[in-house]
PDB file of N, CA and C in Angstrom:
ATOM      1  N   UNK A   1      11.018   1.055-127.955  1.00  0.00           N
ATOM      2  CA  UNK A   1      12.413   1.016-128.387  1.00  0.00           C
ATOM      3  C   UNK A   1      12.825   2.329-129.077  1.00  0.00           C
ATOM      4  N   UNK A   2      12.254   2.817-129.721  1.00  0.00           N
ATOM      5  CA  UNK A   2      12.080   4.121-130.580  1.00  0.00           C
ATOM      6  C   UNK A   2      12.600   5.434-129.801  1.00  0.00           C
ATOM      7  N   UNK A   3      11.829   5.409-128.541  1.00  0.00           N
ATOM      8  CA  UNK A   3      11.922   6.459-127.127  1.00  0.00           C
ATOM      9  C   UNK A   3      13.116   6.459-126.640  1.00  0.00           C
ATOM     10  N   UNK A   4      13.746   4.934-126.481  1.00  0.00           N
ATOM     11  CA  UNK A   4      14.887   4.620-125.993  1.00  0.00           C
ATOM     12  C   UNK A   4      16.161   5.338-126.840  1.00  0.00           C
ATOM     13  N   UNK A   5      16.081   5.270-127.774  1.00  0.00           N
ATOM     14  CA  UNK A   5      17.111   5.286-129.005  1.00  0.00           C
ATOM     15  C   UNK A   5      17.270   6.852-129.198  1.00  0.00           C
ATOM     16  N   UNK A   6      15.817   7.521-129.020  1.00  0.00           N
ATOM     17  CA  UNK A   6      16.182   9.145-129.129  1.00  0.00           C
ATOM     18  C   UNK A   6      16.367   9.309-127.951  1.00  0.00           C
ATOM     19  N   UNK A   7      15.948   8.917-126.859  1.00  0.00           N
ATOM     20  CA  UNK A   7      16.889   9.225-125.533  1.00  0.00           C
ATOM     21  C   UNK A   7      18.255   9.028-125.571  1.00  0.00           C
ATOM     22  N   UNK A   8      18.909   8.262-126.108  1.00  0.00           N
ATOM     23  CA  UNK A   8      20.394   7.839-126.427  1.00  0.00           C
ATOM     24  C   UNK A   8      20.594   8.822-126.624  1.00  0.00           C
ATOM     25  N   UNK A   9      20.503   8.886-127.766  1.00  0.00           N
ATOM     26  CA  UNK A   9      20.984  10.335-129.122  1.00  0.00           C
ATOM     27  C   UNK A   9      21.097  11.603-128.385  1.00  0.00           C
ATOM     28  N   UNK A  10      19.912  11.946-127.831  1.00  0.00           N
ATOM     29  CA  UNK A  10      19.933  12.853-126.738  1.00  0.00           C
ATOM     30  C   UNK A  10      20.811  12.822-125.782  1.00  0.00           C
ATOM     31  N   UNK A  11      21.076  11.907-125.036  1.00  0.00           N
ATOM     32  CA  UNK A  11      22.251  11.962-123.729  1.00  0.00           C
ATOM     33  C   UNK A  11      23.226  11.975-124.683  1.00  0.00           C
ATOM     34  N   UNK A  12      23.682  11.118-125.961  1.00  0.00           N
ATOM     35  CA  UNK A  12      25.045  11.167-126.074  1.00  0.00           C
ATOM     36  C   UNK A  12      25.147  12.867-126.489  1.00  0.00           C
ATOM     37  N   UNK A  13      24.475  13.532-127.420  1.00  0.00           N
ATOM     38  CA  UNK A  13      24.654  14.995-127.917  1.00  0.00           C
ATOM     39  C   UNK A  13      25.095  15.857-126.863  1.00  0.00           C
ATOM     40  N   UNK A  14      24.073  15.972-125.550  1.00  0.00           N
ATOM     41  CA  UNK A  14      24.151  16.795-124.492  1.00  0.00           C
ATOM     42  C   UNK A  14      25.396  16.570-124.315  1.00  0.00           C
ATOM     43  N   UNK A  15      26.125  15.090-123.878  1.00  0.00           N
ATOM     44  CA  UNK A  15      27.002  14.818-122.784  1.00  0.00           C
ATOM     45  C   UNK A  15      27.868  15.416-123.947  1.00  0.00           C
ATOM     46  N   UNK A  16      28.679  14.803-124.916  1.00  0.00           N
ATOM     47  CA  UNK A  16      29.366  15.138-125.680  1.00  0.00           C
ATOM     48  C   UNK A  16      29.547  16.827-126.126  1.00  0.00           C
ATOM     49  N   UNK A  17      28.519  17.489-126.638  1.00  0.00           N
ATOM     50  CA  UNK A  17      28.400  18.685-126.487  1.00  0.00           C
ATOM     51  C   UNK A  17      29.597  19.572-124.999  1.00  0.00           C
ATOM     52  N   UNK A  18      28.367  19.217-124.013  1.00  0.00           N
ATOM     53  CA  UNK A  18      29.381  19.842-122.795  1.00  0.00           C
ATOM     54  C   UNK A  18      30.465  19.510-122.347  1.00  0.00           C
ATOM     55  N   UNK A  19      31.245  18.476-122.763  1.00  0.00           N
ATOM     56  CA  UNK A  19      32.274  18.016-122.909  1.00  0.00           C
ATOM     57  C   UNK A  19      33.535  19.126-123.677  1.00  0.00           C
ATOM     58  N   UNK A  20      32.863  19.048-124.962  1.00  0.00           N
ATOM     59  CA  UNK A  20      33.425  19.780-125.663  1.00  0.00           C
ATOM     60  C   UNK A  20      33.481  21.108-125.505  1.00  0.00           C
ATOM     61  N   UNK A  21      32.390  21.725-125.320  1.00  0.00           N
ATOM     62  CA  UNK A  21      32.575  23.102-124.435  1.00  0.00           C
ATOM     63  C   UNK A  21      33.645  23.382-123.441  1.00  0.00           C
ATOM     64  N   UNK A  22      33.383  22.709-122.593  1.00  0.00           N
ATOM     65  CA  UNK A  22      33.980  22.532-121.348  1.00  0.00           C
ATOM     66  C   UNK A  22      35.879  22.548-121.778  1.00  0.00           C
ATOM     67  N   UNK A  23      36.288  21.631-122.807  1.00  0.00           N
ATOM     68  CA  UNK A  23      37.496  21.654-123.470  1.00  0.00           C
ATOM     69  C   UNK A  23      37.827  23.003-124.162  1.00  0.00           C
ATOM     70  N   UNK A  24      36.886  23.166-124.711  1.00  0.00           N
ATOM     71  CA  UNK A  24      37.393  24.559-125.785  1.00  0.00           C
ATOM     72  C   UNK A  24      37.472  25.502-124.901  1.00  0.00           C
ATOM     73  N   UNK A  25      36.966  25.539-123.770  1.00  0.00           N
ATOM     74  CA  UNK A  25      36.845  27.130-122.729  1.00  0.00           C
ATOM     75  C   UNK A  25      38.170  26.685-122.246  1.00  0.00           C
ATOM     76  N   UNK A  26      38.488  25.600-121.790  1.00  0.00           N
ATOM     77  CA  UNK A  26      40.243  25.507-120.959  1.00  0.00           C
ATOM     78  C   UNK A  26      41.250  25.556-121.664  1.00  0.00           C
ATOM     79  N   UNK A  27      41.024  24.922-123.242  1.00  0.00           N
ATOM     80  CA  UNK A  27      42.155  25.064-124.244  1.00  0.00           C
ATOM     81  C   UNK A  27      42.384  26.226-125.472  1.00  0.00           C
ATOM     82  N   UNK A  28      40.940  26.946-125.374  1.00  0.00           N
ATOM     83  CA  UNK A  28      40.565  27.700-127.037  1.00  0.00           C
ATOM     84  C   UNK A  28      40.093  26.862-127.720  1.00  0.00           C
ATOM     85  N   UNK A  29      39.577  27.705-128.833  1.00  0.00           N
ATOM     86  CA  UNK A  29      39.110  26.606-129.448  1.00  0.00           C
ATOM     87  C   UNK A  29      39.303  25.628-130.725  1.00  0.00           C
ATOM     88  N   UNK A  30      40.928  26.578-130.419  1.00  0.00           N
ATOM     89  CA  UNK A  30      41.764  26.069-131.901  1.00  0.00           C
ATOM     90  C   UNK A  30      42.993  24.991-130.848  1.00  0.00           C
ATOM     91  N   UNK A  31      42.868  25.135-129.727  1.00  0.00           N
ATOM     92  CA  UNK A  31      43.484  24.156-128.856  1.00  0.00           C
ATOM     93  C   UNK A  31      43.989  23.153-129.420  1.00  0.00           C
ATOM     94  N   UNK A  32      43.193  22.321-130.122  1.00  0.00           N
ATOM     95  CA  UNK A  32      43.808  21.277-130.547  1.00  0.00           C
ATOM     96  C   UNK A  32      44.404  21.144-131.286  1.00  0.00           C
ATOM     97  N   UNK A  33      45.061  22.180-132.062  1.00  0.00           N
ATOM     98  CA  UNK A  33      46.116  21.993-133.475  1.00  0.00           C
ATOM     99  C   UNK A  33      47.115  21.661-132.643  1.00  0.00           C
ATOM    100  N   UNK A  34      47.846  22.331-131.492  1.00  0.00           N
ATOM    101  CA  UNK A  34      49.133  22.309-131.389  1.00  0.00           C
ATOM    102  C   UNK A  34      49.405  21.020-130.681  1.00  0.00           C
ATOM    103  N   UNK A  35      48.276  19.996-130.140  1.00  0.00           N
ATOM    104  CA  UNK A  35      48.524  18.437-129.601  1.00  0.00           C
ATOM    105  C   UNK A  35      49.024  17.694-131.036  1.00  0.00           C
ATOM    106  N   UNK A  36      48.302  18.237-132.380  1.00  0.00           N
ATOM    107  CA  UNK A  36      48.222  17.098-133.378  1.00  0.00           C
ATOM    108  C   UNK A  36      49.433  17.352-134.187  1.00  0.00           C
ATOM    109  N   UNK A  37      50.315  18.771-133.915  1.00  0.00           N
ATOM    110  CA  UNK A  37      51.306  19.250-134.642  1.00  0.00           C
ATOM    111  C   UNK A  37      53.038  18.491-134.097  1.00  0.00           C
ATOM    112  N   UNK A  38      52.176  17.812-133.081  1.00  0.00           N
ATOM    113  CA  UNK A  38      53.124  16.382-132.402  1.00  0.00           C
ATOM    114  C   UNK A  38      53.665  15.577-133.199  1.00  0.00           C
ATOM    115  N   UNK A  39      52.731  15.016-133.975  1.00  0.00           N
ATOM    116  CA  UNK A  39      52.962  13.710-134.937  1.00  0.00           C
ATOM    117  C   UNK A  39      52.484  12.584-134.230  1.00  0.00           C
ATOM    118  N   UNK A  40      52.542  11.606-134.881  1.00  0.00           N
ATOM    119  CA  UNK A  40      52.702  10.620-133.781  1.00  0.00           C
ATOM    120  C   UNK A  40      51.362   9.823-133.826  1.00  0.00           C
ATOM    121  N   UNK A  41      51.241   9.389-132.798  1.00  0.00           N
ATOM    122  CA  UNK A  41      49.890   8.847-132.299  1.00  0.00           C
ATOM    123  C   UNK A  41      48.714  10.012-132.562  1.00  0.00           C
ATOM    124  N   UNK A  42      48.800  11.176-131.954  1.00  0.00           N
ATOM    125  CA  UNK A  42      47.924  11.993-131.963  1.00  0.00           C
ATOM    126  C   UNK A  42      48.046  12.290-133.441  1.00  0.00           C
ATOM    127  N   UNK A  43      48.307  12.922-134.697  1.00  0.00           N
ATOM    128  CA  UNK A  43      48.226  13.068-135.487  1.00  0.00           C
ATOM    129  C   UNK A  43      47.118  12.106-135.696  1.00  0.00           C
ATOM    130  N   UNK A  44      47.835  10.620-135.701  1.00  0.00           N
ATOM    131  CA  UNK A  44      46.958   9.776-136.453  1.00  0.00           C
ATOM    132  C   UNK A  44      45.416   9.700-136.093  1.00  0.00           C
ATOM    133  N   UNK A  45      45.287   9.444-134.430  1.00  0.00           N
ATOM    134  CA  UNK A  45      43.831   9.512-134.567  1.00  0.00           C
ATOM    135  C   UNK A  45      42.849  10.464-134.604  1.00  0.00           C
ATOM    136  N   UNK A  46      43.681  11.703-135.067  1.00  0.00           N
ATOM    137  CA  UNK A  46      42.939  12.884-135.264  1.00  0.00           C
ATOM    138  C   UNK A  46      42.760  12.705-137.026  1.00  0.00           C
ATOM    139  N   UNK A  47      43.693  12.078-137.642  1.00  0.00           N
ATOM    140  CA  UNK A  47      43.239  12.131-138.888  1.00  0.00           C
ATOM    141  C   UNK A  47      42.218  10.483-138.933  1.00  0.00           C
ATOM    142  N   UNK A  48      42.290   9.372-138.239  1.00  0.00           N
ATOM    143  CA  UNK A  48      41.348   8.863-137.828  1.00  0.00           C
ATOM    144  C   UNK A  48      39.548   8.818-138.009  1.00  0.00           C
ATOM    145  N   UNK A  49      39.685  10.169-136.502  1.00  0.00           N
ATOM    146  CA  UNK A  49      38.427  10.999-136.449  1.00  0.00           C
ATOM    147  C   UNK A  49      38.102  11.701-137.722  1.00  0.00           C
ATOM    148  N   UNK A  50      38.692  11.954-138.657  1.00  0.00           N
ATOM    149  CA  UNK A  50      38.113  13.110-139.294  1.00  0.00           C
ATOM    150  C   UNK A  50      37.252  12.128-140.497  1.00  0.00           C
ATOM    151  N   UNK A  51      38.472  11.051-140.827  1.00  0.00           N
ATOM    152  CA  UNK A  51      38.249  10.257-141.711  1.00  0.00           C
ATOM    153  C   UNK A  51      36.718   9.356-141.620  1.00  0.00           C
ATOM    154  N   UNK A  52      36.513   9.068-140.228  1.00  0.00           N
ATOM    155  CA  UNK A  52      35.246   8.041-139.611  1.00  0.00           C
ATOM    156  C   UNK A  52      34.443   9.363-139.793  1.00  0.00           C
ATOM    157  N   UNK A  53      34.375  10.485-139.460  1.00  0.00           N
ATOM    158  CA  UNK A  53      33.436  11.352-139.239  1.00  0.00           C
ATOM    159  C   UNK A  53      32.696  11.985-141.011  1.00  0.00           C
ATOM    160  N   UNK A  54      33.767  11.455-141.837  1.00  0.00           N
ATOM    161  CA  UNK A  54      33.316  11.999-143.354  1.00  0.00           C
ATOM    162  C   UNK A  54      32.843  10.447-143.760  1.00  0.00           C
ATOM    163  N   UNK A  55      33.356   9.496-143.081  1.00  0.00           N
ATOM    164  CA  UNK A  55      32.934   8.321-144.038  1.00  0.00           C
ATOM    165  C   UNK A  55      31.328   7.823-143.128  1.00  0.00           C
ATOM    166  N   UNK A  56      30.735   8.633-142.037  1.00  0.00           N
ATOM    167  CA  UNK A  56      29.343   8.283-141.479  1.00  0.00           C
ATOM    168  C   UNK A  56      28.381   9.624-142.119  1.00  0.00           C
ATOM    169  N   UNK A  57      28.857  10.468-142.685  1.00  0.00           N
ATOM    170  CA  UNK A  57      28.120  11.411-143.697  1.00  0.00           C
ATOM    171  C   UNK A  57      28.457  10.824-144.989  1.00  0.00           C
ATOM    172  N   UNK A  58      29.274  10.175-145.513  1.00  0.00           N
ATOM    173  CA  UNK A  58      28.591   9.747-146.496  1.00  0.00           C
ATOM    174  C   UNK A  58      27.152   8.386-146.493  1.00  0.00           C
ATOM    175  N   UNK A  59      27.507   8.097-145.925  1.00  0.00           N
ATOM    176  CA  UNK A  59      26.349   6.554-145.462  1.00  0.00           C
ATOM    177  C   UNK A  59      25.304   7.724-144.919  1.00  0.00           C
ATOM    178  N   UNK A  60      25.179   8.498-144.421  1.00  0.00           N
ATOM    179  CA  UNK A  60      24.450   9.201-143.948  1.00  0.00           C
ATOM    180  C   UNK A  60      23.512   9.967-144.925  1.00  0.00           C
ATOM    181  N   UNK A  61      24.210  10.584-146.019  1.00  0.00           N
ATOM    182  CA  UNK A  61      23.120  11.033-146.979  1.00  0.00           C
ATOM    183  C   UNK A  61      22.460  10.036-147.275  1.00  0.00           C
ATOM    184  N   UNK A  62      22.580   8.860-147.966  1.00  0.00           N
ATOM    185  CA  UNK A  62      21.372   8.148-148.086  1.00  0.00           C
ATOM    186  C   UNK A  62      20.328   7.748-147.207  1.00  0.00           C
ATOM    187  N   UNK A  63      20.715   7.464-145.811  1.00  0.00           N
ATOM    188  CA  UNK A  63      19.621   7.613-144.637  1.00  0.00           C
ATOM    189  C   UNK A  63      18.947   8.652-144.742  1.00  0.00           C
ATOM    190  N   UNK A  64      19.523   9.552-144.696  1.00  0.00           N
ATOM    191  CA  UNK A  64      18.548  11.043-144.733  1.00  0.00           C
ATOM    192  C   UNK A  64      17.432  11.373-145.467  1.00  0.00           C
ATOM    193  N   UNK A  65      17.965  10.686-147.056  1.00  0.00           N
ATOM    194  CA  UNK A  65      17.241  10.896-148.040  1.00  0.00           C
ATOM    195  C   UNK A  65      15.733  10.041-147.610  1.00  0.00           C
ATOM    196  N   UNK A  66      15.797   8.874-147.612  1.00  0.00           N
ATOM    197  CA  UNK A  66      14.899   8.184-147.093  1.00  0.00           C
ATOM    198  C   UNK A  66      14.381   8.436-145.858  1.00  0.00           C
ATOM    199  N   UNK A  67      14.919   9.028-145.014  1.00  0.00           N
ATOM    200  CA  UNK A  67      13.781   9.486-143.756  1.00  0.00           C
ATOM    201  C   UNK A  67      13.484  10.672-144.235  1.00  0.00           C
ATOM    202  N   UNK A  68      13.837  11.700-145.139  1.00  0.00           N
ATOM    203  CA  UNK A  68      13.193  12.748-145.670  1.00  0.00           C
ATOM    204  C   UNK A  68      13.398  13.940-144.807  1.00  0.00           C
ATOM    205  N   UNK A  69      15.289  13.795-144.627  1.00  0.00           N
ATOM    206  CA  UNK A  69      15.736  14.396-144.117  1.00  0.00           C
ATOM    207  C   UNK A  69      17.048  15.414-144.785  1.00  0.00           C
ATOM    208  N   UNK A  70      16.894  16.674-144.513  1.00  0.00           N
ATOM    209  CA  UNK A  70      18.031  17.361-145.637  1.00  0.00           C
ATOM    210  C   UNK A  70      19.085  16.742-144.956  1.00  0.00           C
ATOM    211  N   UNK A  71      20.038  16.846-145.297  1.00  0.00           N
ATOM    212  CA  UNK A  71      21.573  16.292-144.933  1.00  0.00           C
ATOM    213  C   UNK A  71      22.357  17.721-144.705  1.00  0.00           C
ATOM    214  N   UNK A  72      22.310  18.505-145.850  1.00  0.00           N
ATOM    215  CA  UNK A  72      23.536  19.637-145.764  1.00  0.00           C
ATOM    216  C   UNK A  72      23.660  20.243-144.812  1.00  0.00           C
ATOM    217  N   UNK A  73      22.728  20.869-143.819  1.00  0.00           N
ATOM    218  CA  UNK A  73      23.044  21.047-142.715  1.00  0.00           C
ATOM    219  C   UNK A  73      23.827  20.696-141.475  1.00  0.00           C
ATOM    220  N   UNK A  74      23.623  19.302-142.028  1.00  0.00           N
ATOM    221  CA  UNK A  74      24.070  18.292-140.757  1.00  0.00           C
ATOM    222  C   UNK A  74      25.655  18.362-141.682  1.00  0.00           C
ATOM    223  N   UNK A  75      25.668  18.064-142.920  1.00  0.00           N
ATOM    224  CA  UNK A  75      27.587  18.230-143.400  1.00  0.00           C
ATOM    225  C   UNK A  75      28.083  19.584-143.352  1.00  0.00           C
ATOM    226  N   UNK A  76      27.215  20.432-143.326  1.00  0.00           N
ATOM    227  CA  UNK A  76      27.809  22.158-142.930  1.00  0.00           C
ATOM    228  C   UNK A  76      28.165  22.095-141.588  1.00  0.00           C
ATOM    229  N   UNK A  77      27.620  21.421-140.758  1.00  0.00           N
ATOM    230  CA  UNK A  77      28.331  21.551-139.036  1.00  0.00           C
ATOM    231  C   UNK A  77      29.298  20.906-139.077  1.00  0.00           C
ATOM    232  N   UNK A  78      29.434  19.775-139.291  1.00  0.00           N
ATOM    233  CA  UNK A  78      30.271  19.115-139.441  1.00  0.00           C
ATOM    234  C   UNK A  78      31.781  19.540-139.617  1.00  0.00           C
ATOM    235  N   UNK A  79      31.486  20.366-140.337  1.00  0.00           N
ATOM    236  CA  UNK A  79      33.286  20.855-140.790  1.00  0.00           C
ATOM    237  C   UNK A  79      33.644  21.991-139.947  1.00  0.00           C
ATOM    238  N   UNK A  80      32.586  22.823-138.782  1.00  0.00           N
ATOM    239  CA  UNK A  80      32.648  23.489-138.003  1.00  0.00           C
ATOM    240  C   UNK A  80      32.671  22.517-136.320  1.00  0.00           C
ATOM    241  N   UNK A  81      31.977  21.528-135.918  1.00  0.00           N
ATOM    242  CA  UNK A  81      31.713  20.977-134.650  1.00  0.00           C
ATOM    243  C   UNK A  81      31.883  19.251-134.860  1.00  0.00           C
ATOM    244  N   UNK A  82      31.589  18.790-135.641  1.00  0.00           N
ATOM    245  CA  UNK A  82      32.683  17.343-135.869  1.00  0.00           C
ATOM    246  C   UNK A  82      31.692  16.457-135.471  1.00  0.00           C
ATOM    247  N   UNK A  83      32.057  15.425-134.257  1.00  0.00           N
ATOM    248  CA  UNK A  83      31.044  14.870-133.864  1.00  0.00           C
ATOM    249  C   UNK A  83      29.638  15.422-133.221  1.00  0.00           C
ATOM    250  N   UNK A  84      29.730  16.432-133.165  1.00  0.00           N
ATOM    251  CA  UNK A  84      28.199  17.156-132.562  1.00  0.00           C
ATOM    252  C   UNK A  84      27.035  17.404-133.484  1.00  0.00           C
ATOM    253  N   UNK A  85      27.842  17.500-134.852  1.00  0.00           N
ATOM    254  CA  UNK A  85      26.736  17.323-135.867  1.00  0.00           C
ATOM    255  C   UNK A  85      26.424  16.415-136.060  1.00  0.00           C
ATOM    256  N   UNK A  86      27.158  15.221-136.035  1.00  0.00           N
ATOM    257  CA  UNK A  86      26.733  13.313-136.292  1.00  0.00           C
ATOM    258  C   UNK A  86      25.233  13.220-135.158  1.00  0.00           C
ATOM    259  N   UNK A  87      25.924  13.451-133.801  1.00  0.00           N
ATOM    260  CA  UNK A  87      24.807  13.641-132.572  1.00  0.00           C
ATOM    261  C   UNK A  87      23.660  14.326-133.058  1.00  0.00           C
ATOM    262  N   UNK A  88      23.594  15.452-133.205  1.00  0.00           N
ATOM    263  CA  UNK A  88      22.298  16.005-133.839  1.00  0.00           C
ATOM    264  C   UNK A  88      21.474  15.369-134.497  1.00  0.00           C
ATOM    265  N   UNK A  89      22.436  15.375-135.772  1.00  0.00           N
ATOM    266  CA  UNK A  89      21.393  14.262-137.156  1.00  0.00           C
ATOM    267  C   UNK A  89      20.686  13.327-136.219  1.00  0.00           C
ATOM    268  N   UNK A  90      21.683  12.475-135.945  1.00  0.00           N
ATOM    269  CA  UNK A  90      21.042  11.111-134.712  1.00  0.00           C
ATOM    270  C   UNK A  90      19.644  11.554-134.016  1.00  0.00           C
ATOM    271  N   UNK A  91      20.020  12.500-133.427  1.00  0.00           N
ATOM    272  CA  UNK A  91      18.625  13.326-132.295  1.00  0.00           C
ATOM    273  C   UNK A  91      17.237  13.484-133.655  1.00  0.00           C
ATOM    274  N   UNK A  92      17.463  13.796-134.667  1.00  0.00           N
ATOM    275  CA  UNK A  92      16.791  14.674-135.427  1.00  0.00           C
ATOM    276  C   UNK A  92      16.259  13.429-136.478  1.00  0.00           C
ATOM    277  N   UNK A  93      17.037  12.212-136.712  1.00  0.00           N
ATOM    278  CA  UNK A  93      16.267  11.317-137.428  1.00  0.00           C
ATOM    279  C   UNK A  93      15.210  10.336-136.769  1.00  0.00           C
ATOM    280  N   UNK A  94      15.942  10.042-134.984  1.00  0.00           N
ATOM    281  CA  UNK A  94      15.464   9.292-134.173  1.00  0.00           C
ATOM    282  C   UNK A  94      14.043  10.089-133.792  1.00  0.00           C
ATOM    283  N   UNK A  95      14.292  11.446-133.943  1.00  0.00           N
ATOM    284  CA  UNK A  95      12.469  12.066-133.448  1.00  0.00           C
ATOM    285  C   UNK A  95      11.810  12.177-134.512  1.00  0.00           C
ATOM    286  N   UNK A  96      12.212  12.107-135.506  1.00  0.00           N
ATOM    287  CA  UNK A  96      11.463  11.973-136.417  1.00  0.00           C
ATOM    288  C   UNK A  96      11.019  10.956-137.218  1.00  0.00           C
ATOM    289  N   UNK A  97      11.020   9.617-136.778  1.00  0.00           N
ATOM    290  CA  UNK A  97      10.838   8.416-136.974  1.00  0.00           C
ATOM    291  C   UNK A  97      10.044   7.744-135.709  1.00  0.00           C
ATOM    292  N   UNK A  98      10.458   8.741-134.469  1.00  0.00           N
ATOM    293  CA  UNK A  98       9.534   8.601-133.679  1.00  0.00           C
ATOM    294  C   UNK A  98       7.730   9.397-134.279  1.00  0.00           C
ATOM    295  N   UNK A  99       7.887  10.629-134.785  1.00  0.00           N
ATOM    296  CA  UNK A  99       7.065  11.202-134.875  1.00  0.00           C
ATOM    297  C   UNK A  99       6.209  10.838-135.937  1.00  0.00           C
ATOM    298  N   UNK A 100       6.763  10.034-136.866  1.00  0.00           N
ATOM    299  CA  UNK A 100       6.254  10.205-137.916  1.00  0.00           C
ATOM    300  C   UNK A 100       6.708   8.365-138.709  1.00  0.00           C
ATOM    301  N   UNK A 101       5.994   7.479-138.082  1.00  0.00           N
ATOM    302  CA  UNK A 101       6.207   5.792-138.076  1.00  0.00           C
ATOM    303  C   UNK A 101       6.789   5.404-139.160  1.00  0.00           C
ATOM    304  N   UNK A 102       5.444   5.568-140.221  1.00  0.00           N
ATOM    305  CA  UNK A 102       5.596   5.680-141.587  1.00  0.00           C
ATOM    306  C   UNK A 102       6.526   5.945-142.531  1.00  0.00           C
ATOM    307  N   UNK A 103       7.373   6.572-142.355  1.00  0.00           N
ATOM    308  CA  UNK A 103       8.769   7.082-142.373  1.00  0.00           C
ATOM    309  C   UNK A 103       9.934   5.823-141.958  1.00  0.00           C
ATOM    310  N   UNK A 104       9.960   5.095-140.937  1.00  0.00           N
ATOM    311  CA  UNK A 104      10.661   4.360-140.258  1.00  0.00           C
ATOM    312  C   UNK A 104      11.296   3.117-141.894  1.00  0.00           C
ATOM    313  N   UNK A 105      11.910   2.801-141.719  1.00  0.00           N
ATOM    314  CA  UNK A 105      12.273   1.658-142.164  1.00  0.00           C
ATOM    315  C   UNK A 105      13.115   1.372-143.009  1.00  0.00           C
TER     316      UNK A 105
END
């Protein structure tokens, strides 16, 4: 189950990752201000996203702490790449709970 779960983490990072690439090369990479400078719907679930994405780093430092994992790194991307740092952490707690059992729980 363990294998499974960092395989997840893994496909979702990759897929998501090149996704996002793939967006920022057709739009820039500040692209998205001028959708959210709409109002509207888009505003909101961009302030949404930002809001879910600070409130799974906070729940997140304490996971970290206990898998014996720094966090700041993973909240320094964050304010640069958004969900790609959530993905990471994910990749990076799941192999290391693979790697290291004892740790798990």
């Amino acid at each position: 189950m363990k294998v499974q779960k960092l395989a997840l983490a893994i496909v979702l990072l990759v897929a998501f990752t090149t996704y996002t690439v793939i967006v920022a090369v057709q739009h820039g990479l500040l692209g998205f201000l001028a959708v959210h400078e709409q109002g509207g719907w888009s505003l909101q679930v961009f302030l949404d996203l930002v809001m879910a994405t600070f409130g799974f780093f906070t729940l997140a430092g304490a996971d970290a702490k206990r898998h014996g994992i720094s966090h700041w790194p993973y909240f320094a991307a964050a304010l640069a790449l958004g969900s790609i740092a959530m993905f990471a952490y994910f990749v990076h707690r799941q192999w290391r709970e693979l790697r290291e059992p004892e740790l798990a729980g």
